[in-house]
C-alpha atoms as a PDB file:
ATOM      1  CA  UNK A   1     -18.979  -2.380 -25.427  1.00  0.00           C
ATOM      2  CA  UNK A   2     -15.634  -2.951 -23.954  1.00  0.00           C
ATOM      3  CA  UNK A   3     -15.337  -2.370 -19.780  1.00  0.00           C
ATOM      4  CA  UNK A   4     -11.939   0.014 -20.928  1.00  0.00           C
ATOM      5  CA  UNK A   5     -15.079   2.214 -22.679  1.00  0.00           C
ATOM      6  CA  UNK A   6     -17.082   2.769 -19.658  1.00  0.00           C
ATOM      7  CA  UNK A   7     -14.777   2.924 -16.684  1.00  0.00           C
ATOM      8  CA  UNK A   8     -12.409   6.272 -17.621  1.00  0.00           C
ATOM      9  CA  UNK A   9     -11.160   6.650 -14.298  1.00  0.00           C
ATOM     10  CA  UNK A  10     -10.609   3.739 -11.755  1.00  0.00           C
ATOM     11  CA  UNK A  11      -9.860   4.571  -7.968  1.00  0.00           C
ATOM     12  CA  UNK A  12      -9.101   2.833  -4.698  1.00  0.00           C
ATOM     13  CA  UNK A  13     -10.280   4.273  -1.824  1.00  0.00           C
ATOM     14  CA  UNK A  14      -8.148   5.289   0.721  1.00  0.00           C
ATOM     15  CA  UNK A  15      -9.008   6.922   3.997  1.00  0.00           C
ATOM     16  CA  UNK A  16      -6.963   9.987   5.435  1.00  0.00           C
ATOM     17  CA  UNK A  17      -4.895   7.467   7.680  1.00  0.00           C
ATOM     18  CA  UNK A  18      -4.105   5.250   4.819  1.00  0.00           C
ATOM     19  CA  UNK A  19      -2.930   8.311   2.739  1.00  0.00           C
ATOM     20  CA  UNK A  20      -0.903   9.881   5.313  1.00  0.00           C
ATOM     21  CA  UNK A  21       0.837   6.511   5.608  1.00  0.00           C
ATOM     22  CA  UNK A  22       1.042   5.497   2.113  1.00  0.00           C
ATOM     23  CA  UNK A  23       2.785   9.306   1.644  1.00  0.00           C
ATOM     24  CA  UNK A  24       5.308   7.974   4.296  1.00  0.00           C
ATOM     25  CA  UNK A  25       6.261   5.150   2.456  1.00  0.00           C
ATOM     26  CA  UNK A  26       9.671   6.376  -0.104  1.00  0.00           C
ATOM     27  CA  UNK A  27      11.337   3.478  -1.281  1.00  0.00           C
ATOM     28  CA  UNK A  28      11.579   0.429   0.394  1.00  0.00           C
ATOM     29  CA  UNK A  29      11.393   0.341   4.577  1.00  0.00           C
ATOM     30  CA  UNK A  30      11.602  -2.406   6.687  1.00  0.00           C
ATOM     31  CA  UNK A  31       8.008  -2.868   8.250  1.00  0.00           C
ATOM     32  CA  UNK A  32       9.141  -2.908  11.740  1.00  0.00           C
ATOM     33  CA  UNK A  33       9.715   0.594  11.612  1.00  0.00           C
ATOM     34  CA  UNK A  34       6.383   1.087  11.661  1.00  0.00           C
ATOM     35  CA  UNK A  35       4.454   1.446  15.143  1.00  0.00           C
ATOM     36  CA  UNK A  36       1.906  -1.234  15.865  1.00  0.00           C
ATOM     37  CA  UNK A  37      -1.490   0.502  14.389  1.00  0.00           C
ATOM     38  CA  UNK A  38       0.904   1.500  11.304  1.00  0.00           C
ATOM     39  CA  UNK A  39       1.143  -2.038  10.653  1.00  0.00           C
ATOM     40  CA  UNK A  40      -2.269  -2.813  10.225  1.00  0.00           C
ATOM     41  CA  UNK A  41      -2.696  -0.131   8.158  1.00  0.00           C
ATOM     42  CA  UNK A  42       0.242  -1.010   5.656  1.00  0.00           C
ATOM     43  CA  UNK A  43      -1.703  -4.749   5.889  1.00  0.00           C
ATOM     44  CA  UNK A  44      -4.999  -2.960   4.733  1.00  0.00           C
ATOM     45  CA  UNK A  45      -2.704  -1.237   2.083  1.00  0.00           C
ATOM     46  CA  UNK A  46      -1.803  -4.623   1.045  1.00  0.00           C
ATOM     47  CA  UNK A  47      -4.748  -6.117   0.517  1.00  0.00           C
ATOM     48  CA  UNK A  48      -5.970  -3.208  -1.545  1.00  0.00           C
ATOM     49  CA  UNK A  49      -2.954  -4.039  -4.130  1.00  0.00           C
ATOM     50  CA  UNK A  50      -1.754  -0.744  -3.162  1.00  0.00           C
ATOM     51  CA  UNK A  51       1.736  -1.344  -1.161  1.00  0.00           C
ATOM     52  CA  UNK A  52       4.011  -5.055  -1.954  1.00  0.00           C
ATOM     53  CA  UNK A  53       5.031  -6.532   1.089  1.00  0.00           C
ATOM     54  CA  UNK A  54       8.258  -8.757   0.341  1.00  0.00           C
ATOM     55  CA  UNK A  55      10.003 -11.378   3.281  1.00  0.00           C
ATOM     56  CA  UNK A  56      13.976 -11.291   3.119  1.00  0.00           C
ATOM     57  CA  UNK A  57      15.337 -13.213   5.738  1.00  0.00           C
ATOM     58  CA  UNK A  58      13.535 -13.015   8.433  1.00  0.00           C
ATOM     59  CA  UNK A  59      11.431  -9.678   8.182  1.00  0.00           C
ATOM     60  CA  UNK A  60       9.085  -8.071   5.694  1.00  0.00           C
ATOM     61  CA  UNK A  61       9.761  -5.171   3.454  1.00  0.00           C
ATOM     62  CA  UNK A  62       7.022  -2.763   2.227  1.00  0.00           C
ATOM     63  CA  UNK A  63       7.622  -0.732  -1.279  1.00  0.00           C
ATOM     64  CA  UNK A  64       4.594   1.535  -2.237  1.00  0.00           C
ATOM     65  CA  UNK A  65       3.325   0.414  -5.999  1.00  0.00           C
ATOM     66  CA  UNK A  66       3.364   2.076  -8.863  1.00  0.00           C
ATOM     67  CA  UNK A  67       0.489   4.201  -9.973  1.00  0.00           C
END
């Protein structure tokens, strides 16, 4: 039996502050536009695979992934 057979539905959870920020997030935003606690968040987001944080120069953008 293939894992694809018996997972039909795979989710991340996200709690209501992550979701309200991960709505925020249209296109691509520098990450200092964020407040402080924002930023932590976005880094949680990260390391859920669920927001790409990319350096140009000498800041970080964040781009919400695709679903």
């Amino acid at each position: 039996m293939k894992i694809n057979e018996l997972i039909n539905n795979f989710e991340i959870f996200v709690s209501n502050e992550e979701q309200s920020i991960l709505d925020n997030i249209q296109g691509i935003k520098p990450i200092e536009l964020f407040n402080e606690r924002e930023q932590v968040v976005i880094e949680n987001l990260v390391r859920k695979s669920l927001v790409s944080k990319v350096q140009k120069n000498n800041s970080y953008l964040v781009v919400k992934n695709e679903t």
